[in-house]
Protein backbone atom coordinates (compact mmCIF):
# COMPACT_ATOMS: atom_id res chain seq x y z
CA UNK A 1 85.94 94.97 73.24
CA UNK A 2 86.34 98.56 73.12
CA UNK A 3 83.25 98.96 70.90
CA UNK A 4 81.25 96.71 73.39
CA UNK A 5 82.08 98.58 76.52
CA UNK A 6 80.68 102.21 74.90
CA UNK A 7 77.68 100.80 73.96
CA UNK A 8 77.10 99.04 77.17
CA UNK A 9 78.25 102.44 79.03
CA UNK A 10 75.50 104.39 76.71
CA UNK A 11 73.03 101.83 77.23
CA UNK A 12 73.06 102.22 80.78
CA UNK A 13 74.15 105.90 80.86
CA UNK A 14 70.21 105.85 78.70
CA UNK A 15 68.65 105.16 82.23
CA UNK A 16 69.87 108.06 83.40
CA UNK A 17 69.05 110.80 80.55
CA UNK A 18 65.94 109.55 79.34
CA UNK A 19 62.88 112.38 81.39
CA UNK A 20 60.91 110.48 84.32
CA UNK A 21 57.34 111.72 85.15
CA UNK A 22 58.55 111.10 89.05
CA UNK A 23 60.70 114.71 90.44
CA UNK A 24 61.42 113.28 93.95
CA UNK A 25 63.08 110.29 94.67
CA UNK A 26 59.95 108.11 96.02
CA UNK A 27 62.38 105.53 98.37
CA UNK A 28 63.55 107.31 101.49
CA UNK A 29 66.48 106.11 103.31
CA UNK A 30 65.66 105.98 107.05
CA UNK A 31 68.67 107.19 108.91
CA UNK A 32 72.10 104.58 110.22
CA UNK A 33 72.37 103.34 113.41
CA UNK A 34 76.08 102.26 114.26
CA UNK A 35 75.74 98.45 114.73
CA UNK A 36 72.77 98.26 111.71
CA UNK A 37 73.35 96.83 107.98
CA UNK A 38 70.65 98.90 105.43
CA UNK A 39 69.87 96.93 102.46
CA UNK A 40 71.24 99.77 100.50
CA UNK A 41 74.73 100.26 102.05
CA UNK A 42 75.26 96.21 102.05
CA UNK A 43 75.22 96.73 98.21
CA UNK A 44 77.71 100.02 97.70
CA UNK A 45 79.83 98.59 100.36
CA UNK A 46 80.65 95.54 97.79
CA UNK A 47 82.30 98.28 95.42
CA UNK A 48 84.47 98.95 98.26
CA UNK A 49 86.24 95.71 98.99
CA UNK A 50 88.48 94.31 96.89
CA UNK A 51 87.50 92.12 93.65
CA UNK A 52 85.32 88.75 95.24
CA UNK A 53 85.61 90.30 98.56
CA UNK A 54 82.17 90.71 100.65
CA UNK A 55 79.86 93.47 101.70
CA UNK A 56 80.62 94.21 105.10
CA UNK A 57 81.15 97.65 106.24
CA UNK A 58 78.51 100.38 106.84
CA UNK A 59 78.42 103.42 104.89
CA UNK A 60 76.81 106.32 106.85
CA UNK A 61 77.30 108.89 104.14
CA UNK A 62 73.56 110.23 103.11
CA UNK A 63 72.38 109.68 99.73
CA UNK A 64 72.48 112.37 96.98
CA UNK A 65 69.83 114.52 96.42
CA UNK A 66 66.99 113.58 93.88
CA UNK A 67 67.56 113.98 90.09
CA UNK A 68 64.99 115.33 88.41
CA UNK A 69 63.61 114.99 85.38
CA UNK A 70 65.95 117.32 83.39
CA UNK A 71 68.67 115.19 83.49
CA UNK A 72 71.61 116.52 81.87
CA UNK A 73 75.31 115.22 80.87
CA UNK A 74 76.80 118.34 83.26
CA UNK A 75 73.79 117.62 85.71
CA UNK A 76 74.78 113.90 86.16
CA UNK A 77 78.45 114.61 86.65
CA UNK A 78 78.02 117.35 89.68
CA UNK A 79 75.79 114.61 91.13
CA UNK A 80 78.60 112.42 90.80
CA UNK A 81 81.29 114.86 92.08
CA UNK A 82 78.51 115.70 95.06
CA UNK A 83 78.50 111.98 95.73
CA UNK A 84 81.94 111.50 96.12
CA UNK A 85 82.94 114.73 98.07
CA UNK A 86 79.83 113.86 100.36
CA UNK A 87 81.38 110.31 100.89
CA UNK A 88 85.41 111.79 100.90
CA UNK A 89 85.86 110.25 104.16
CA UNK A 90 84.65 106.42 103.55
CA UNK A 91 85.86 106.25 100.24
CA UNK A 92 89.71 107.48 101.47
CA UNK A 93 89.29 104.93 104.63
CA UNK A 94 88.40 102.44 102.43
CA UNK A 95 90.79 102.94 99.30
CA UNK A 96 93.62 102.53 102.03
CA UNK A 97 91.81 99.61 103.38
CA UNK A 98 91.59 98.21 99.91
CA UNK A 99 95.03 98.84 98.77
CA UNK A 100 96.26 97.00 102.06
CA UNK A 101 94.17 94.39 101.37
CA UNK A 102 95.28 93.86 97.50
CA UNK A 103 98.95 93.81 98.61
CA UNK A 104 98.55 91.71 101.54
CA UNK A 105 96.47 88.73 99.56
CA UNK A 106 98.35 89.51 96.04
CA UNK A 107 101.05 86.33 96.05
CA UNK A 108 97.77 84.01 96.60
CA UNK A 109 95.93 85.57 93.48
CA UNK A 110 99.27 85.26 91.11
CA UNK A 111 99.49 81.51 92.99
CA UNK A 112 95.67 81.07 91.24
CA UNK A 113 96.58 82.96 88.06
CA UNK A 114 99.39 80.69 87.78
CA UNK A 115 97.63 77.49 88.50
CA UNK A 116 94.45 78.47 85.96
CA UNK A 117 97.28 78.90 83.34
CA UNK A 118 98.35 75.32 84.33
CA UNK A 119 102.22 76.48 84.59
CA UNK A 120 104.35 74.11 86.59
CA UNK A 121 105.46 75.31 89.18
CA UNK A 122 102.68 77.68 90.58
CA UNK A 123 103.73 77.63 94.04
CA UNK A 124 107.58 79.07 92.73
CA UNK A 125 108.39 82.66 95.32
CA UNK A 126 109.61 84.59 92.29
CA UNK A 127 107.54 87.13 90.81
CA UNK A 128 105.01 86.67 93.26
CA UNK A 129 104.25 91.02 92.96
CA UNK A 130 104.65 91.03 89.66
CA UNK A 131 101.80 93.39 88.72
CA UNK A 132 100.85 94.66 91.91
CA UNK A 133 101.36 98.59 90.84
CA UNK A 134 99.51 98.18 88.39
CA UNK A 135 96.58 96.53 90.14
CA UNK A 136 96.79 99.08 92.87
CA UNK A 137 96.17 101.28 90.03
CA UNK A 138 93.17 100.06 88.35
CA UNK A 139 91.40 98.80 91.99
CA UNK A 140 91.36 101.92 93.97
CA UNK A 141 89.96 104.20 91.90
CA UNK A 142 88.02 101.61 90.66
CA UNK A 143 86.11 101.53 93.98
CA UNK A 144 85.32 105.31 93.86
CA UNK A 145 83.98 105.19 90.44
CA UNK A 146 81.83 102.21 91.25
CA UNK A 147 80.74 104.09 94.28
CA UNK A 148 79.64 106.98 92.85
CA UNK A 149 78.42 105.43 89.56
CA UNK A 150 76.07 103.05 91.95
CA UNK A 151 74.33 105.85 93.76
CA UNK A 152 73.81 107.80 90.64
CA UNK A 153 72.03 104.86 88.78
CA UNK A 154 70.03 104.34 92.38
CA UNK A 155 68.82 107.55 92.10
CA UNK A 156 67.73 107.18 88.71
CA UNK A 157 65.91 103.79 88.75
CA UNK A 158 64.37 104.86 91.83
CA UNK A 159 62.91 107.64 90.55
CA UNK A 160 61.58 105.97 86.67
CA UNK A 161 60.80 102.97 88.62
CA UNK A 162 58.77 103.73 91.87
CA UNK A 163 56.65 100.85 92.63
CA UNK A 164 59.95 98.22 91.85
CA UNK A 165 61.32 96.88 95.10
CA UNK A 166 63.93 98.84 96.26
CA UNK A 167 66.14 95.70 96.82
CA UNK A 168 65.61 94.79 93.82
CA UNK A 169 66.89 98.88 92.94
CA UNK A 170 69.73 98.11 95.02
CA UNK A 171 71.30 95.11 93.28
CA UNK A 172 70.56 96.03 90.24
CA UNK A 173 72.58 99.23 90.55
CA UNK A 174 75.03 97.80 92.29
CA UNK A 175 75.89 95.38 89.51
CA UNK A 176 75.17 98.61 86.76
CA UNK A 177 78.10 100.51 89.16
CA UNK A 178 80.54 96.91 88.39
CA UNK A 179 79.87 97.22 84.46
CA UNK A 180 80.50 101.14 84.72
CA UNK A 181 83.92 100.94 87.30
CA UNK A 182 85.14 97.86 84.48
CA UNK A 183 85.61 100.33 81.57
CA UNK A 184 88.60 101.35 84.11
CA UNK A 185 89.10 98.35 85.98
CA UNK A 186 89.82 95.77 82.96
CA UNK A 187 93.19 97.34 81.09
CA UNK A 188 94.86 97.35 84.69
CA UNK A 189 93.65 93.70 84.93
CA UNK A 190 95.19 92.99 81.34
CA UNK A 191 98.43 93.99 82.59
CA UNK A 192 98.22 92.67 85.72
CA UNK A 193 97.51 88.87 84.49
CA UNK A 194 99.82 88.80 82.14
CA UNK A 195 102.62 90.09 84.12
CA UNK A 196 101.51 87.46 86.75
CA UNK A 197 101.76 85.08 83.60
CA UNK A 198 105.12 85.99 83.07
CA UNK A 199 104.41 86.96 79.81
CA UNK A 200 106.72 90.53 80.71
CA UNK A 201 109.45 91.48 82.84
CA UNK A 202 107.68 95.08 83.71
CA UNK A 203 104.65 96.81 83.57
CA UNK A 204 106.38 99.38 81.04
CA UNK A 205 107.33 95.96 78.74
CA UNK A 206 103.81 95.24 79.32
CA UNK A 207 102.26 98.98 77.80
CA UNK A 208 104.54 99.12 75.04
CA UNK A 209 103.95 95.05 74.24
CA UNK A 210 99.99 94.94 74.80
CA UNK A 211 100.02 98.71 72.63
CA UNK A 212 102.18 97.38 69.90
CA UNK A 213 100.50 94.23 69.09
CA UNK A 214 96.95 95.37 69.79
CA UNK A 215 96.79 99.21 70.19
CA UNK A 216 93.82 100.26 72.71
CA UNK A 217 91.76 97.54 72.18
CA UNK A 218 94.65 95.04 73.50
CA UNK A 219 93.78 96.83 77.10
CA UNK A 220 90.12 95.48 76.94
CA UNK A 221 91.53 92.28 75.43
CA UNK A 222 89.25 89.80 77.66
CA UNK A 223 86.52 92.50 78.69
CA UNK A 224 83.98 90.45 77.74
CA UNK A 225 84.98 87.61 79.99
CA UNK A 226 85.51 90.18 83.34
CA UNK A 227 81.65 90.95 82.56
CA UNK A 228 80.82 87.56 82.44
CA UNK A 229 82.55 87.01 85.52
CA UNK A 230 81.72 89.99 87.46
CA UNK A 231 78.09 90.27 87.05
CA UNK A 232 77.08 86.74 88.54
CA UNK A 233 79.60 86.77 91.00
CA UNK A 234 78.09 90.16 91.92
CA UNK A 235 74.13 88.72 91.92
CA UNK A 236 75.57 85.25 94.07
CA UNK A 237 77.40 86.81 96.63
CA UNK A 238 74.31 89.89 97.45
CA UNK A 239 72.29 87.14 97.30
CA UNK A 240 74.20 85.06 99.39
CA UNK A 241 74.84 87.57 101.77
CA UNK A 242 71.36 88.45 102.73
CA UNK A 243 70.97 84.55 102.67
CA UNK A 244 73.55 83.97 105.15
CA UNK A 245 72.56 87.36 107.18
CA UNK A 246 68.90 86.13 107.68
CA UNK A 247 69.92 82.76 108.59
CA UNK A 248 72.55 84.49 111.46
CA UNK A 249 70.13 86.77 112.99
CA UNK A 250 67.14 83.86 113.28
CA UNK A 251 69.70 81.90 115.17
CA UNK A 252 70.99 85.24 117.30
CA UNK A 253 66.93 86.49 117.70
CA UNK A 254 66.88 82.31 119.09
CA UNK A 255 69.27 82.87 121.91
CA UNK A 256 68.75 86.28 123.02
CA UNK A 257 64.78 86.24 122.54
CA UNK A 258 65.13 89.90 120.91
CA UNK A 259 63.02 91.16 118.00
CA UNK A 260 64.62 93.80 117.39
CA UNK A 261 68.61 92.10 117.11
CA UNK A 262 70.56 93.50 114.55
CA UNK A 263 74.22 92.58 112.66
CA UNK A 264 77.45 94.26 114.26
CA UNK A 265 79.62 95.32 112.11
CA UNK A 266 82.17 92.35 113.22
CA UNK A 267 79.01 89.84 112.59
CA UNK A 268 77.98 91.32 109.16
CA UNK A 269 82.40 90.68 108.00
CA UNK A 270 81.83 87.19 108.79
CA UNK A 271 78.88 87.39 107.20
CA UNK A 272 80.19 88.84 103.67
CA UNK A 273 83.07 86.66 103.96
CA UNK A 274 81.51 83.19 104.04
CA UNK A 275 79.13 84.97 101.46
CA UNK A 276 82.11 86.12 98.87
CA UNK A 277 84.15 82.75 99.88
CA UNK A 278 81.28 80.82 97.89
CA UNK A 279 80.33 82.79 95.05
CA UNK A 280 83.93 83.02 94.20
CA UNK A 281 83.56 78.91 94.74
CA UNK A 282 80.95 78.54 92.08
CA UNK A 283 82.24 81.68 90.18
CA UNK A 284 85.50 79.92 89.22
CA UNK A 285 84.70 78.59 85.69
CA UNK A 286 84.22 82.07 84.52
CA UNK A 287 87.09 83.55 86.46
CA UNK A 288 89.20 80.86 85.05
CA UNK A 289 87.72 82.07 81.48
CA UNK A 290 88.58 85.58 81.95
CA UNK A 291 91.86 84.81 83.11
CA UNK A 292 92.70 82.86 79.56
CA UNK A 293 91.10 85.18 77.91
CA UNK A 294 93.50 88.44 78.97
CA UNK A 295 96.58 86.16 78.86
CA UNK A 296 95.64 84.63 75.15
CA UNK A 297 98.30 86.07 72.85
CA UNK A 298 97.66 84.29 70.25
CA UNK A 299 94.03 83.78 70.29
CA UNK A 300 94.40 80.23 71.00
CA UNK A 301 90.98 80.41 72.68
CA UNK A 302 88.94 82.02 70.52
CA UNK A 303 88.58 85.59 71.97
CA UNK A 304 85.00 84.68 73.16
CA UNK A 305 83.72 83.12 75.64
CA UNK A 306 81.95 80.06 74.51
CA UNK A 307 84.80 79.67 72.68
CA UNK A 308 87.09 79.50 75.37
CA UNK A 309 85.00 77.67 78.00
CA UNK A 310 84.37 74.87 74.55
CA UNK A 311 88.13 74.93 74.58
CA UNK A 312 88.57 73.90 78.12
CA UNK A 313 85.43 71.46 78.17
CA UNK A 314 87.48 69.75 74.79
CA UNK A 315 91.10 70.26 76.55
CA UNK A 316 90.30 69.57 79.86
CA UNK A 317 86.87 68.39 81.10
CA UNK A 318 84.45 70.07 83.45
CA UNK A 319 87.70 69.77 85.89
CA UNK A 320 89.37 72.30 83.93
CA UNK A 321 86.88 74.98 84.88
CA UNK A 322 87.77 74.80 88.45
CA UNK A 323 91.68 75.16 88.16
CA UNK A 324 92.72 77.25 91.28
CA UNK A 325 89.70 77.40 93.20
CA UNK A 326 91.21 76.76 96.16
CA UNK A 327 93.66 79.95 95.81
CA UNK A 328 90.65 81.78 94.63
CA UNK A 329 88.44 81.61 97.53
CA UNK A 330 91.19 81.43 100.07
CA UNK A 331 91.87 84.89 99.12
CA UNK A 332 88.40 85.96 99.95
CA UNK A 333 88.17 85.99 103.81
CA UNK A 334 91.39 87.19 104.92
CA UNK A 335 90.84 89.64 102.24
CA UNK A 336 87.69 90.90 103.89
CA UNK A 337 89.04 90.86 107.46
CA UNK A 338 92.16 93.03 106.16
CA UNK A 339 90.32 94.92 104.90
CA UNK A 340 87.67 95.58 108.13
CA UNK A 341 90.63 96.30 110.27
CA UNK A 342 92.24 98.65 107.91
CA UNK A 343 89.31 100.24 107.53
CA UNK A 344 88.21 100.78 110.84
CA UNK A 345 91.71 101.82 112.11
CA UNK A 346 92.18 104.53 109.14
CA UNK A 347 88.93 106.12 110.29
CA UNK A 348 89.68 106.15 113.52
CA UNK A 349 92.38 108.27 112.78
CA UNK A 350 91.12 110.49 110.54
CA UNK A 351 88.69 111.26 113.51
CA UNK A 352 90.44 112.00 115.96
CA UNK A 353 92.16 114.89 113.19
CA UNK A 354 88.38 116.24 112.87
């Protein structure tokens, strides 16, 4: 797994160094209003939530300046640091946002670890936050890695691909920033599942267990199976969301006989969260995959995943796929509204200090 995430990193990280003939970025970004979604901030803003959550919030943070062509290791990383110091002030409102969020929905994703393991009593109250420090860990900076990795492969593509749609820029990069942000993402999420499995008492057990048995490679143990998770949910729920967001303003531009009607902020939650509520629906076989495949100590399932979902086709039926969907996308909407409170009351606050 290890092996497989550095070439996918260099693979992508190839966008990025390779020269482009184009020295500006060709895709301006026309400036925010307050109550408008842009195409490109309803993309980042997925990063931002926590996993399966929906894009909601507005960004007004500018984009970083234009690479050019001689693109550099050191060159890529102060456009990264430039990214992130530019954005300091959404990415702190919305790592508390996200942390509140994780800890307020956490019992309900060890209820659906639980139940995809098919233990007995799922529903038991004990060791319901088993793993939470650790998944606080791995989540938040998560989000401001996928942040700033996102707007750094935007840049890129945008500039060695002109003429592409820039939607089509957007997602893409978006889903580039997921693969990027899951080199430091998946060992917390090894830890995390397992301790929600009940498989340790503590996350220091769970180090010196996962380390001794497997060395570094036991804390990507599954990696494979959080890409093919992540990556469609990712493509379903942007797609979903400007699916859902079209549909809502037809019907609002119906009532109100406005052109020009845009989403509120409010409008474009609801939006993401019916939008993340079903690609986490239809997302489940995988996510029930992934979650076998970090908890399999004794590569009872193959350590792949065709040979895990075979397993649970042959064990189970096409049932077995779906084990804990409900848990799964009942965490999805209160997870998004948590977090758009949260968000919005932290940076409140931290305007009133300015």
């Amino acid at each position: 797994p290890c092996r497989v995430f550095l070439r996918t990193i260099l693979c992508l990280l190839s966008l990025l160094i390779l020269p482009s003939s184009a020295t500006k970025v060709c895709q301006a970004f026309p400036p925010l209003k307050r109550n408008s979604i842009n195409m490109g901030t309803t993309f980042v803003n997925a990063a931002t939530f926590p996993r399966g959550g929906g894009a909601a919030k507005i960004s007004t943070t500018a984009p970083p300046p234009p690479l050019s062509s001689a693109i550099s290791p050191a060159l890529i990383l102060k456009s990264f640091l430039k990214t992130i110091a530019d954005a300091r002030s959404h990415l702190a409102a919305a790592a508390a946002a996200r942390a509140v969020s994780i800890f307020s929905m956490y019992p309900v994703d060890t209820i659906k670890t639980r139940m995809q393991m098919k233990q007995g009593d799922a529903f038991r109250l004990s060791g319901l936050y088993k793993g939470c420090a650790g998944s606080l860990i791995g989540q938040v900076p998560y989000g401001v890695l996928t942040f700033g990795s996102y707007e750094i492969y935007k840049q890129a593509l945008l500039n060695k691909f002109p003429n592409t749609k820039p939607a089509l820029i957007y997602a893409l990069s978006a889903i580039l920033g997921d693969v990027t942000g899951s080199g430091w993402l998946c060992p917390s999420e090894v830890m995390k599942q397992q301790l929600q499995a009940g498989l340790y008492p503590s996350m220091s057990e769970a180090i010196k267990g996962i380390w001794s048995k497997s060395g570094i490679a036991g804390f990507y143990q599954g990696f494979t199976g959080g890409l093919a998770r992540d990556v469609p949910f990712r493509v379903a729920q942007l797609t979903t969301f400007e699916v859902t967001k079209s549909l809502y303003l037809k019907a609002k531009k119906g009532r109100t006989g406005d052109d020009t009607v845009a989403l509120s902020a409010v409008e474009a939650a609801v939006c993401g969260a019916a939008a993340g509520s079903f690609s986490a629906a239809i997302t489940n076989p995988l996510d029930r995959i992934k979650t076998l495949m970090m908890t399999d100590t004794t590569n009872a399932y193959g350590g792949s995943v065709v040979a895990c979902a075979s397993k649970i086709l042959k064990d189970e039926g096409i049932g077995g796929l779906f084990a804990g969907v409900a848990p799964r996308v009942g965490y999805i909407a209160p997870s998004v509204c948590i977090f758009f409170v949260t968000y919005e009351f932290v940076q409140q606050k931290m305007q009133k200090k300015e």
